[in-house]
C-alpha atoms as a PDB file:
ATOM      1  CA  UNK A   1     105.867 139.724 105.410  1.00  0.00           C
ATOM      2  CA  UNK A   2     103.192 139.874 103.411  1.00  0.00           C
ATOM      3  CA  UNK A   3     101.945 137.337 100.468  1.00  0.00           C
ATOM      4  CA  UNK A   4     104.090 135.469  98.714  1.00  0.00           C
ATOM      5  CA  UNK A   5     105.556 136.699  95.548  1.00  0.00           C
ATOM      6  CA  UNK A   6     104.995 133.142  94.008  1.00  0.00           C
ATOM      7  CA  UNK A   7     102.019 130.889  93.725  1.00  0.00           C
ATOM      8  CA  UNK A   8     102.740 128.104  96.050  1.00  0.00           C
ATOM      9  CA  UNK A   9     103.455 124.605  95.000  1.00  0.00           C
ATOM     10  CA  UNK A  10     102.870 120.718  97.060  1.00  0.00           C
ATOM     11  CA  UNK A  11     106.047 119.668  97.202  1.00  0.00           C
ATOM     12  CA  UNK A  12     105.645 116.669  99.148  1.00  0.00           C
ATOM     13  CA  UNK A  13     103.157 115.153  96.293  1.00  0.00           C
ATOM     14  CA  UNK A  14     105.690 115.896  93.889  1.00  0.00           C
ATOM     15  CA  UNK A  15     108.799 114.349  95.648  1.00  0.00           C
ATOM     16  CA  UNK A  16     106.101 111.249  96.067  1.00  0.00           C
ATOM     17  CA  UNK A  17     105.338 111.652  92.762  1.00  0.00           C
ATOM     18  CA  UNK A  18     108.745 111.923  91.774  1.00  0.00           C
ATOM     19  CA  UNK A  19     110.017 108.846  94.333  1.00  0.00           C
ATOM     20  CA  UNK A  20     107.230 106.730  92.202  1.00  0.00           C
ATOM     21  CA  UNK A  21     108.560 107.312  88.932  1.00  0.00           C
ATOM     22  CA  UNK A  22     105.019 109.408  88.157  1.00  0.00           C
ATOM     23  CA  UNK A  23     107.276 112.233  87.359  1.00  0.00           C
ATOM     24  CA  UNK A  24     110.209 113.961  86.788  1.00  0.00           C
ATOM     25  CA  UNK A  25     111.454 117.533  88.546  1.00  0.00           C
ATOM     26  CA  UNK A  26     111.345 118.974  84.959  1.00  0.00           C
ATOM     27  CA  UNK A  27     108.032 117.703  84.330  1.00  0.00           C
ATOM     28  CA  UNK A  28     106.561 118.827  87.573  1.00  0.00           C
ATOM     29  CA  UNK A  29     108.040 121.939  86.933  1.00  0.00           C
ATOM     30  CA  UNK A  30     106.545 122.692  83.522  1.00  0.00           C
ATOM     31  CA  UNK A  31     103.056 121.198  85.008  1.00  0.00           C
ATOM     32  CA  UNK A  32     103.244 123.500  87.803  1.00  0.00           C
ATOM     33  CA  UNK A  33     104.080 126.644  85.603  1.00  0.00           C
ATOM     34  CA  UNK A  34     101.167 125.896  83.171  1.00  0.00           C
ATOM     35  CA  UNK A  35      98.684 126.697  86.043  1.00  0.00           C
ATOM     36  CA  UNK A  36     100.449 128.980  87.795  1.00  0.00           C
ATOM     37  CA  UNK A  37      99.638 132.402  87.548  1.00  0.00           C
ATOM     38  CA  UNK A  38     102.730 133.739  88.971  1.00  0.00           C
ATOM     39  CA  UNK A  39     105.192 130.688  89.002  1.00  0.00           C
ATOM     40  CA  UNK A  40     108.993 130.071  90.874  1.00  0.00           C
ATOM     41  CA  UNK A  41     111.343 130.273  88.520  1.00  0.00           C
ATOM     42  CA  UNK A  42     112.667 126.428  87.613  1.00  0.00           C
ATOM     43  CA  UNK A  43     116.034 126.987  89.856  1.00  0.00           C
ATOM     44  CA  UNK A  44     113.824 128.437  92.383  1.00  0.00           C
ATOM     45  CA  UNK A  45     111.317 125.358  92.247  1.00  0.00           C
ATOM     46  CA  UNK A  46     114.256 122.443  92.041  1.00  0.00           C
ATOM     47  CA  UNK A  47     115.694 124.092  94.944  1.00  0.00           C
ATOM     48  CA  UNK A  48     112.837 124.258  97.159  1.00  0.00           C
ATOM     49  CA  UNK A  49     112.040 120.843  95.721  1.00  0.00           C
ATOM     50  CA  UNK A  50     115.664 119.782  97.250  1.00  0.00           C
ATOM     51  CA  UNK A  51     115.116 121.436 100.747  1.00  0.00           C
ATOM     52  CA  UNK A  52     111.771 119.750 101.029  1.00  0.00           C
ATOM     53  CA  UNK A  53     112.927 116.109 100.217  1.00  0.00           C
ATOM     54  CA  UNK A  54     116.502 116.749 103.013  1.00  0.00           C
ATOM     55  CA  UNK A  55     114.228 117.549 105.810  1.00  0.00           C
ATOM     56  CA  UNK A  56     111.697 115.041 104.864  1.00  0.00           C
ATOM     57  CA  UNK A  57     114.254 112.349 105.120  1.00  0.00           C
ATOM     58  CA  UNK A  58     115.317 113.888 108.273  1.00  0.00           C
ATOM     59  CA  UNK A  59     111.954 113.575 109.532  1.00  0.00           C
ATOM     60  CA  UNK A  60     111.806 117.083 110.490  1.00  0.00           C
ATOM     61  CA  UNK A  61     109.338 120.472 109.588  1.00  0.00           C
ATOM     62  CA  UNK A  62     110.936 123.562 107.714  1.00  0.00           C
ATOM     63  CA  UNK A  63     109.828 125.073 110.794  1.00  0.00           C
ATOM     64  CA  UNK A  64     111.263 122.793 113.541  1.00  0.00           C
ATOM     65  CA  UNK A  65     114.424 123.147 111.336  1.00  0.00           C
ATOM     66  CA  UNK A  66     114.725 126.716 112.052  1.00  0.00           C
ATOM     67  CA  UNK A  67     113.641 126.709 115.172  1.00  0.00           C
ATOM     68  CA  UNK A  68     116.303 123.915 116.384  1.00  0.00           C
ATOM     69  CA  UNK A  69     119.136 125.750 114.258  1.00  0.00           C
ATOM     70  CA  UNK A  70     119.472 127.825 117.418  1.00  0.00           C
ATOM     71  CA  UNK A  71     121.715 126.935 120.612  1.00  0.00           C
ATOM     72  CA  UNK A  72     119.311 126.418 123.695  1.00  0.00           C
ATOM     73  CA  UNK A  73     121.018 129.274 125.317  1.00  0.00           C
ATOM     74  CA  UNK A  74     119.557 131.236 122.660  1.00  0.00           C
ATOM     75  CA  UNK A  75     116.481 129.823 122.000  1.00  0.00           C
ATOM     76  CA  UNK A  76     113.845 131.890 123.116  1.00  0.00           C
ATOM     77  CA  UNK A  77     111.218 129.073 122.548  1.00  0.00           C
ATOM     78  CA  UNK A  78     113.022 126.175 123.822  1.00  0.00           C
ATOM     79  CA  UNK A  79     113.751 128.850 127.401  1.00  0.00           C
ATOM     80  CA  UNK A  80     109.511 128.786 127.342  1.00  0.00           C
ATOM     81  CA  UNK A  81     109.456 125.253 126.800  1.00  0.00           C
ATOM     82  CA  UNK A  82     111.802 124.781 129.804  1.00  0.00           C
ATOM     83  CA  UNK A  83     109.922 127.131 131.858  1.00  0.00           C
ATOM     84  CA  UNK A  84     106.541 125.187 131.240  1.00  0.00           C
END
């Protein structure tokens, strides 16, 4: 995959920034792009913004979210899991 085309961003201290009233999504945005060398567009940020805060309140990882999306029957990692 390589690097990212982006400069990465914390999104969870900005959704707790944003949950405290510290902040706003467009004000995160435009302190994120000052630094940023190569920044997310601001769609690009708000929606990865979004996706972060839905699983948070889920209570679940971008990466258990992908990994559960699949049935068990096709679910290479939950057949090891089994297997263990």
């Amino acid at each position: 995959m390589g690097r990212p085309r982006c400069d990465p961003f914390d999104a969870a201290a900005i959704i707790a920034a944003i949950g405290k009233g510290e902040t706003t999504p467009l004000k995160a945005y435009r302190d994120y792009a000052a630094t940023a060398a190569r920044p997310y567009a601001r769609s690009t940020f708000e929606i990865y913004l979004r996706g972060h805060e839905r699983l948070g309140r889920l209570g679940v990882s971008r990466t258990a979210a992908c990994v559960e999306s699949y049935p068990d029957s096709d679910n290479p990692l939950a057949a090891r899991q089994r297997a263990a």
